[in-house]
N, C-alpha and C. Protein backbone atom coordinates (compact mmCIF):
# COMPACT_ATOMS: atom_id res chain seq x y z
N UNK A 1 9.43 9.12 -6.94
CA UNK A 1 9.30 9.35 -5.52
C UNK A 1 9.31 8.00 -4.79
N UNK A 2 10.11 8.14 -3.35
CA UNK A 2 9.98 6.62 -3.15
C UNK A 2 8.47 6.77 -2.40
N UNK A 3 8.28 5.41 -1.95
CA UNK A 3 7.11 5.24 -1.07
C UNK A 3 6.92 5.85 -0.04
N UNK A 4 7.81 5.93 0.84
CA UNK A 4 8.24 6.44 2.48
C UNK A 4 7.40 8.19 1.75
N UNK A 5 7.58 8.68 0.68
CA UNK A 5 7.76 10.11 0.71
C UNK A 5 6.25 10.25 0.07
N UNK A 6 5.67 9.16 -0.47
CA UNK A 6 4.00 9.06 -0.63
C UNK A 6 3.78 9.12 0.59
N UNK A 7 3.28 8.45 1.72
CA UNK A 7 3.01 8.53 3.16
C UNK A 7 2.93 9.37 3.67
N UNK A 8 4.01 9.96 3.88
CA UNK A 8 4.77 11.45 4.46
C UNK A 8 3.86 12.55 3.75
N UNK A 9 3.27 12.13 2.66
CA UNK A 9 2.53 13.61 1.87
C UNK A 9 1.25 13.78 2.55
N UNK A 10 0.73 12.49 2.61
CA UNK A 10 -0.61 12.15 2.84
C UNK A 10 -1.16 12.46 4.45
N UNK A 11 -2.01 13.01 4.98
CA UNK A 11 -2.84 12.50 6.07
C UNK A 11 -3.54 11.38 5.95
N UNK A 12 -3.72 10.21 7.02
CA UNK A 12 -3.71 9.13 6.94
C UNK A 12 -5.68 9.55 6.76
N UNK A 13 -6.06 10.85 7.31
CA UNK A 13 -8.01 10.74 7.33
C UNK A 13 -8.26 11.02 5.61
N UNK A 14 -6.71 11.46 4.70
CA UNK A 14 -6.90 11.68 3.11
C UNK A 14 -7.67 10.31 3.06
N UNK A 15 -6.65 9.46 2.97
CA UNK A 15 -6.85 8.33 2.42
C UNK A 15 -7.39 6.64 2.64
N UNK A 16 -7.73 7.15 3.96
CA UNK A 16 -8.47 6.30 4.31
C UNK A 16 -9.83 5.55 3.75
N UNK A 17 -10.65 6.78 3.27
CA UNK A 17 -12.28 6.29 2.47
C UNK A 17 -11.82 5.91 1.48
N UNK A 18 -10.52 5.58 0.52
CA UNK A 18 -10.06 5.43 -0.96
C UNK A 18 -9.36 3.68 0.03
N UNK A 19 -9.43 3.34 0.57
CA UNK A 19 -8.84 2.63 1.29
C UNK A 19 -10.43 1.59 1.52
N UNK A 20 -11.57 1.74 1.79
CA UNK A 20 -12.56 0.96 2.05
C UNK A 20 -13.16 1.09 0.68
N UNK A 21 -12.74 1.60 0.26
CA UNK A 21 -13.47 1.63 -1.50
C UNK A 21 -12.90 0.06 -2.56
N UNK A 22 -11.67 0.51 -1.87
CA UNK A 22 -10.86 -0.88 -2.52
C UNK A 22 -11.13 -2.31 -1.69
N UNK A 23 -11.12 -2.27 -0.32
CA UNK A 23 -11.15 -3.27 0.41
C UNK A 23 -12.41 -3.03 1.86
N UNK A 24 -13.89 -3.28 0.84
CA UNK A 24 -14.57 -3.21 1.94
C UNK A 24 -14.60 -3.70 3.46
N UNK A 25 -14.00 -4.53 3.76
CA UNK A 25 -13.54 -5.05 5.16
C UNK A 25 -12.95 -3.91 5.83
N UNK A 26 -12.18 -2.96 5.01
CA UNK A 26 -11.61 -2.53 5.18
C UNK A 26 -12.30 -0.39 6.49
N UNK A 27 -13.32 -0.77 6.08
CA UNK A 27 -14.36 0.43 6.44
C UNK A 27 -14.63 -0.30 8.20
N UNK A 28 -14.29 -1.35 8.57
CA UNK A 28 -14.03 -1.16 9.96
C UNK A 28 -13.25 -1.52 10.85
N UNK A 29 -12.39 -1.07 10.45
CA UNK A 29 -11.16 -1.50 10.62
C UNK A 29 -10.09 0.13 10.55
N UNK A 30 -10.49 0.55 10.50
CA UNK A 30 -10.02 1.80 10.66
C UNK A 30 -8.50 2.17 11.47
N UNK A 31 -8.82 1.56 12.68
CA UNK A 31 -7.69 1.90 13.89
C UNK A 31 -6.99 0.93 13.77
N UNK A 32 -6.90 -0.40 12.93
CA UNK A 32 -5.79 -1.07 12.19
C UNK A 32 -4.85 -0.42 11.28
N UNK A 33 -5.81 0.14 10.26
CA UNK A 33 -4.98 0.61 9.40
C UNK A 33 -4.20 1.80 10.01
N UNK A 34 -5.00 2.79 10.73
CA UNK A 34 -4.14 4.12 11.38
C UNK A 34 -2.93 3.43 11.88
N UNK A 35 -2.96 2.34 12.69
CA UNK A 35 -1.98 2.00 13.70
C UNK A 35 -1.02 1.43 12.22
N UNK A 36 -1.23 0.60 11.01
CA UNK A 36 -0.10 0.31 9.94
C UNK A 36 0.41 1.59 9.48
N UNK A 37 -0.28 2.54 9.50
CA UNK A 37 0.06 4.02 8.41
C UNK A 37 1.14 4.84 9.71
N UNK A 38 0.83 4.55 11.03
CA UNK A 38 1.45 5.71 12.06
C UNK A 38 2.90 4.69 12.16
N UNK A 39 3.20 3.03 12.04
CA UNK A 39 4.37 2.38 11.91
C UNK A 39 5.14 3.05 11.03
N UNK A 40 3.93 2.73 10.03
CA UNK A 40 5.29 2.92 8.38
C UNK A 40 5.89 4.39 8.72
N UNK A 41 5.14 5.92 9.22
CA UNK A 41 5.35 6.74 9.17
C UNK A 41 6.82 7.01 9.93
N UNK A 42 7.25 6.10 10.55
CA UNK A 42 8.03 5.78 11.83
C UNK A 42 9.39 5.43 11.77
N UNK A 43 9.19 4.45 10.38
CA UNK A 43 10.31 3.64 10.27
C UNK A 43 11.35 3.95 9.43
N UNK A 44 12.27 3.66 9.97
CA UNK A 44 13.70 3.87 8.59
C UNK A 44 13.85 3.45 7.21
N UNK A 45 13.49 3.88 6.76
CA UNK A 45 13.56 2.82 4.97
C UNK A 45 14.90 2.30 4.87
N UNK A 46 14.97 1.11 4.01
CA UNK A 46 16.27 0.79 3.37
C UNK A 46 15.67 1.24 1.79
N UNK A 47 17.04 1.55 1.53
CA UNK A 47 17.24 1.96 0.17
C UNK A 47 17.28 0.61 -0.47
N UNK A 48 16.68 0.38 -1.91
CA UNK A 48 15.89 -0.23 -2.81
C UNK A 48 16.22 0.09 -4.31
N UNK A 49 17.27 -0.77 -4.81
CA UNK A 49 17.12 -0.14 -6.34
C UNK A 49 15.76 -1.20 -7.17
N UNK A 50 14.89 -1.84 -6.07
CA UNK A 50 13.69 -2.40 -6.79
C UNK A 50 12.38 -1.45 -7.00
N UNK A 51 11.61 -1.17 -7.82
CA UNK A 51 10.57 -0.72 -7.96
C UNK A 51 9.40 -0.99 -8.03
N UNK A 52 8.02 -0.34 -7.07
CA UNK A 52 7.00 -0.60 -7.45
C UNK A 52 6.08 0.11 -9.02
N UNK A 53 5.90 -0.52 -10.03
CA UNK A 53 5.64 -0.48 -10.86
C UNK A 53 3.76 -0.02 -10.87
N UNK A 54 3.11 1.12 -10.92
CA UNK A 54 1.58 0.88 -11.57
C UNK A 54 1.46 0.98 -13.23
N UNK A 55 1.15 0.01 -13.70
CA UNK A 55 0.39 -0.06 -14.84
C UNK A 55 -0.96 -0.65 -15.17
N UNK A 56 -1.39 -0.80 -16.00
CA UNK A 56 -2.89 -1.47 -16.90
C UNK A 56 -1.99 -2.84 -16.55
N UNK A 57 -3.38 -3.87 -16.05
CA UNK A 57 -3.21 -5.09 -15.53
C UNK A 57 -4.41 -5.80 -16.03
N UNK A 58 -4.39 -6.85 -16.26
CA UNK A 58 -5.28 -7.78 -16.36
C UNK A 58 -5.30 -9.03 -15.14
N UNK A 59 -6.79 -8.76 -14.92
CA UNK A 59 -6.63 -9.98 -14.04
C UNK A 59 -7.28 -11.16 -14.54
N UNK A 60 -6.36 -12.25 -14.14
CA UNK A 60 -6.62 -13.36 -14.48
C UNK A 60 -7.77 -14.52 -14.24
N UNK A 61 -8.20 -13.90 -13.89
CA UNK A 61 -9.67 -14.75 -13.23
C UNK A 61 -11.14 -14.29 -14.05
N UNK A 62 -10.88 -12.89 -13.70
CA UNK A 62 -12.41 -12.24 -14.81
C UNK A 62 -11.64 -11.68 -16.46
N UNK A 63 -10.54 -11.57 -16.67
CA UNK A 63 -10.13 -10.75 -17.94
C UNK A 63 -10.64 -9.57 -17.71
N UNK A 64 -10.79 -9.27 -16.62
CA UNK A 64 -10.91 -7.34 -16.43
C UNK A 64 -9.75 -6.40 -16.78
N UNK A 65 -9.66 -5.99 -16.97
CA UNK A 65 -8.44 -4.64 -17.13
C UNK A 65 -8.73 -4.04 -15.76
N UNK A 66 -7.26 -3.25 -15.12
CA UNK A 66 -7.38 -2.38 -13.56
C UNK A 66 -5.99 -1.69 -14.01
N UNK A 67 -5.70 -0.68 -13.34
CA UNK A 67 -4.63 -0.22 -12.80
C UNK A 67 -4.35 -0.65 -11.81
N UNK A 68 -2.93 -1.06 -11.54
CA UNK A 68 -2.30 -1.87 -10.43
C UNK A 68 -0.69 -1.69 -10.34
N UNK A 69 -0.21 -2.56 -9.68
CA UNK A 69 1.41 -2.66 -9.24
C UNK A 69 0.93 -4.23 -9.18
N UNK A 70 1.79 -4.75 -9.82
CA UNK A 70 2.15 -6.68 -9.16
C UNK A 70 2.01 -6.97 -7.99
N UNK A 71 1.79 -8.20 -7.03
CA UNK A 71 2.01 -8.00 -6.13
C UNK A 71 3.46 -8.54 -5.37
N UNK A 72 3.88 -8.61 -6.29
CA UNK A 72 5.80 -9.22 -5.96
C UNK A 72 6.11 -7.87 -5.38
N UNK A 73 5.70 -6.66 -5.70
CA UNK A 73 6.45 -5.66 -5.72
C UNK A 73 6.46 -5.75 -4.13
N UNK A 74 5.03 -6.25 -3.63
CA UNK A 74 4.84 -5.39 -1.79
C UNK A 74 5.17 -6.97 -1.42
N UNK A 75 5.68 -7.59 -1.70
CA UNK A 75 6.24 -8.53 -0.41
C UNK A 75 7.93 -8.38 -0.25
N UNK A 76 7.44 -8.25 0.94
CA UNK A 76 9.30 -7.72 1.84
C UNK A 76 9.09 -7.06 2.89
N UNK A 77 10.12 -6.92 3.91
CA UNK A 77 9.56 -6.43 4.92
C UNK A 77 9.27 -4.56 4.72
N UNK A 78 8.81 -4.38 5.72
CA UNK A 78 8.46 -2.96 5.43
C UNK A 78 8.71 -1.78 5.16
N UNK A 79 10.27 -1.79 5.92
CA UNK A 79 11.39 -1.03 5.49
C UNK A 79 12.03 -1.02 4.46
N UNK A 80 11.89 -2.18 3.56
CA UNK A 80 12.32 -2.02 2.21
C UNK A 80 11.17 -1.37 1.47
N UNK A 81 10.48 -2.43 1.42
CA UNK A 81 9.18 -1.44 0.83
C UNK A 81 9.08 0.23 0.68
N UNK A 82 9.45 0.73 1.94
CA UNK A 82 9.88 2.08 1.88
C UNK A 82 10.55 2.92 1.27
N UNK A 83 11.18 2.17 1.17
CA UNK A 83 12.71 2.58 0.04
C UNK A 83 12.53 2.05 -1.48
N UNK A 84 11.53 1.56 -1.62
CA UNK A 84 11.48 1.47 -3.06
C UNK A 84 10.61 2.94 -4.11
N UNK A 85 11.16 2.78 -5.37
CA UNK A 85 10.76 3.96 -6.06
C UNK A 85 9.53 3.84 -6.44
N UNK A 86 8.76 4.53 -6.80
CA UNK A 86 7.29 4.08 -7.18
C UNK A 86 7.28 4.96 -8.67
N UNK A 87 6.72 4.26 -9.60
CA UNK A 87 6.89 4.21 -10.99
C UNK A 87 5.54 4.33 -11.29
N UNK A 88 5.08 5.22 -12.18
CA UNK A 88 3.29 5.37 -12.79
C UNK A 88 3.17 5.41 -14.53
N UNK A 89 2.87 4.33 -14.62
CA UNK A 89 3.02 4.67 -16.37
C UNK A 89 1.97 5.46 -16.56
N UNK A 90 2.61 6.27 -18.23
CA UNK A 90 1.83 7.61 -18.40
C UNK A 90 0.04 7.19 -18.75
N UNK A 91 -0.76 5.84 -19.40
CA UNK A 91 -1.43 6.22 -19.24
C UNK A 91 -2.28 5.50 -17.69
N UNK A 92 -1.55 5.51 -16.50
CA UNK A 92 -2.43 5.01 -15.46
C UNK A 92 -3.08 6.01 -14.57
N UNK A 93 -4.15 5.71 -14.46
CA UNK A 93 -5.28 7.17 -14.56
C UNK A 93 -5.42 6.72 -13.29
N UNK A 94 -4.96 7.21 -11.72
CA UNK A 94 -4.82 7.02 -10.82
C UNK A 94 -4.78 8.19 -10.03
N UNK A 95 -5.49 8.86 -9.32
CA UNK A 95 -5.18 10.27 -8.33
C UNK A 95 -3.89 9.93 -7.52
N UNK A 96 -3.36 10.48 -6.57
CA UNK A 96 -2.32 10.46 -5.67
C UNK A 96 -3.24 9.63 -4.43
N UNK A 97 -3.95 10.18 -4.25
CA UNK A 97 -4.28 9.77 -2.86
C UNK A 97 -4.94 8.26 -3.11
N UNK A 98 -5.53 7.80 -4.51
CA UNK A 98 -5.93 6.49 -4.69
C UNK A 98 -4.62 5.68 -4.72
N UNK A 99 -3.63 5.90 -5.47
CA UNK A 99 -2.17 5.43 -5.13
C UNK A 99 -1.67 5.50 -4.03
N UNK A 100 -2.10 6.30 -2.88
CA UNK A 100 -1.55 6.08 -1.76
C UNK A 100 -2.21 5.19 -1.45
N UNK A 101 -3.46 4.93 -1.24
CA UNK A 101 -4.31 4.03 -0.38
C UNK A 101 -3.82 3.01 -0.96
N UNK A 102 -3.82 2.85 -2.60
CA UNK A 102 -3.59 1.33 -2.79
C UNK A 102 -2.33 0.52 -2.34
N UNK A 103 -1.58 1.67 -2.21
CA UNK A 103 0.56 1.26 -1.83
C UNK A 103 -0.11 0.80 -0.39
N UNK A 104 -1.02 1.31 0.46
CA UNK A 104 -0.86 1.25 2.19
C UNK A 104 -1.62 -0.14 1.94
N UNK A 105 -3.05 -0.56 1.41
CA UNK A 105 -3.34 -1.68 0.85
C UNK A 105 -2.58 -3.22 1.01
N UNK A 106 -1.86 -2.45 -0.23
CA UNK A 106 -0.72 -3.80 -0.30
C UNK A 106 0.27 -3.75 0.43
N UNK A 107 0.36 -3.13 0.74
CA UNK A 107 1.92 -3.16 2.23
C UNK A 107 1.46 -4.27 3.24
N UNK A 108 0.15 -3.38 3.31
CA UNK A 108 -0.31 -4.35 5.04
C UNK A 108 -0.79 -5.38 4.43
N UNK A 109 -1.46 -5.90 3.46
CA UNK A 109 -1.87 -7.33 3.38
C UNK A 109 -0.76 -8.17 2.55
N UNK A 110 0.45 -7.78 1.73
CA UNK A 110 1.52 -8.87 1.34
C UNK A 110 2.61 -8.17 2.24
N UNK A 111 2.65 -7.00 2.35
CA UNK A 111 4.38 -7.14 2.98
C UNK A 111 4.43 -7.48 4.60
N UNK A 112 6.06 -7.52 4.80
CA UNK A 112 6.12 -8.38 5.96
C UNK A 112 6.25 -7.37 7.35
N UNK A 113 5.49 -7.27 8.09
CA UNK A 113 4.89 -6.16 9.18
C UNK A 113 6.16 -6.96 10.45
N UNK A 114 6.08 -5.52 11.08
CA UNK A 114 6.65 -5.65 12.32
C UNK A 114 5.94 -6.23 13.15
N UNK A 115 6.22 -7.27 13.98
CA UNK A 115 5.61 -8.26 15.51
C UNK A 115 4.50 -6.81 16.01
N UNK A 116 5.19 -5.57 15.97
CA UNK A 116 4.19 -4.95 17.04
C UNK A 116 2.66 -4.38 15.81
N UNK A 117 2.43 -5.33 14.89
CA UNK A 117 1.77 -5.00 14.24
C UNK A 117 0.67 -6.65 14.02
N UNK A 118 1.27 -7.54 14.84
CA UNK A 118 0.84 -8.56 14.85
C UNK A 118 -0.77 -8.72 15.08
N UNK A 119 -0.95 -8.40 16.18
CA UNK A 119 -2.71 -8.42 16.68
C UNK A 119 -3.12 -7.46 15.76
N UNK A 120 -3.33 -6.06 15.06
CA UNK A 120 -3.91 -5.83 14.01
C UNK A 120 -4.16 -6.53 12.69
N UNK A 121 -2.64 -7.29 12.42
CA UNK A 121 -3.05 -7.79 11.03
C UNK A 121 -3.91 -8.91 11.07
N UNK A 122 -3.63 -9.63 12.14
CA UNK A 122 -4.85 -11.06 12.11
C UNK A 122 -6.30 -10.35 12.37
N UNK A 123 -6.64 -8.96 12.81
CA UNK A 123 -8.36 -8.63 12.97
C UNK A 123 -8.39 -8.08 11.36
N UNK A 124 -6.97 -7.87 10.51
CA UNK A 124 -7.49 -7.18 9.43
C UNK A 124 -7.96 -8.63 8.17
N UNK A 125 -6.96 -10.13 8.61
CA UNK A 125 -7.12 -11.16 7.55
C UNK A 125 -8.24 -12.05 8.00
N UNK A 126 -8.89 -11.42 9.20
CA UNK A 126 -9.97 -12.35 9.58
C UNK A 126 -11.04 -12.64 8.47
């Protein structure tokens, strides 16, 4: 499924609390993220034969194990992003709606946002 058609499944009030779970900053900030989730909902995808990938990740700092996507995958502008396929290896133990939050996640903090998204993202990297 591409990304654009994760979004499209979701109500943005699904996935929002899976959204401050991951990025506590993220719990007030609310009408940032609505206003990134009601863009993306908006926009035209370009088609993408690149993929976002979730698998078992290690991070490099603690040697923790996570389920994740790289973050190469979410830098680009947004409309590509859209158009890319989203890939779940079989054992990444992930709900839908935690995969949504985490795709909306990384969109808005690596990929590259539209100008009219400007004044949200600097109250979201404050």
């Amino acid at each position: 499924m591409k990304l654009q058609q994760y979004f499209q499944a979701y109500d943005f009030d699904e996935i929002y609390p899976q959204i401050g779970l991951m990025y506590p900053n993220a719990r007030h900030q609310r009408e940032q993220f609505r206003h990134a989730y009601d863009i993306l909902l908006g926009i035209k995808p370009v088609n993408s034969k690149k993929q976002i990938r979730y698998q078992l990740m290690e991070d490099p700092d603690t040697n923790e194990m996570f389920f994740g996507a790289d973050d190469s995958c979410f830098r680009g502008p947004w409309d590509v992003l859209l158009g890319k396929e989203v890939k779940r290896e079989p054992k990444v133990d992930l709900t839908d709606v935690e995969l949504v939050a985490n795709m909306l996640l990384n969109v808005v903090l690596q990929g590259r946002h539209p100008r009219s998204f400007d004044a949200d993202y600097a109250t979201i990297i404050r």
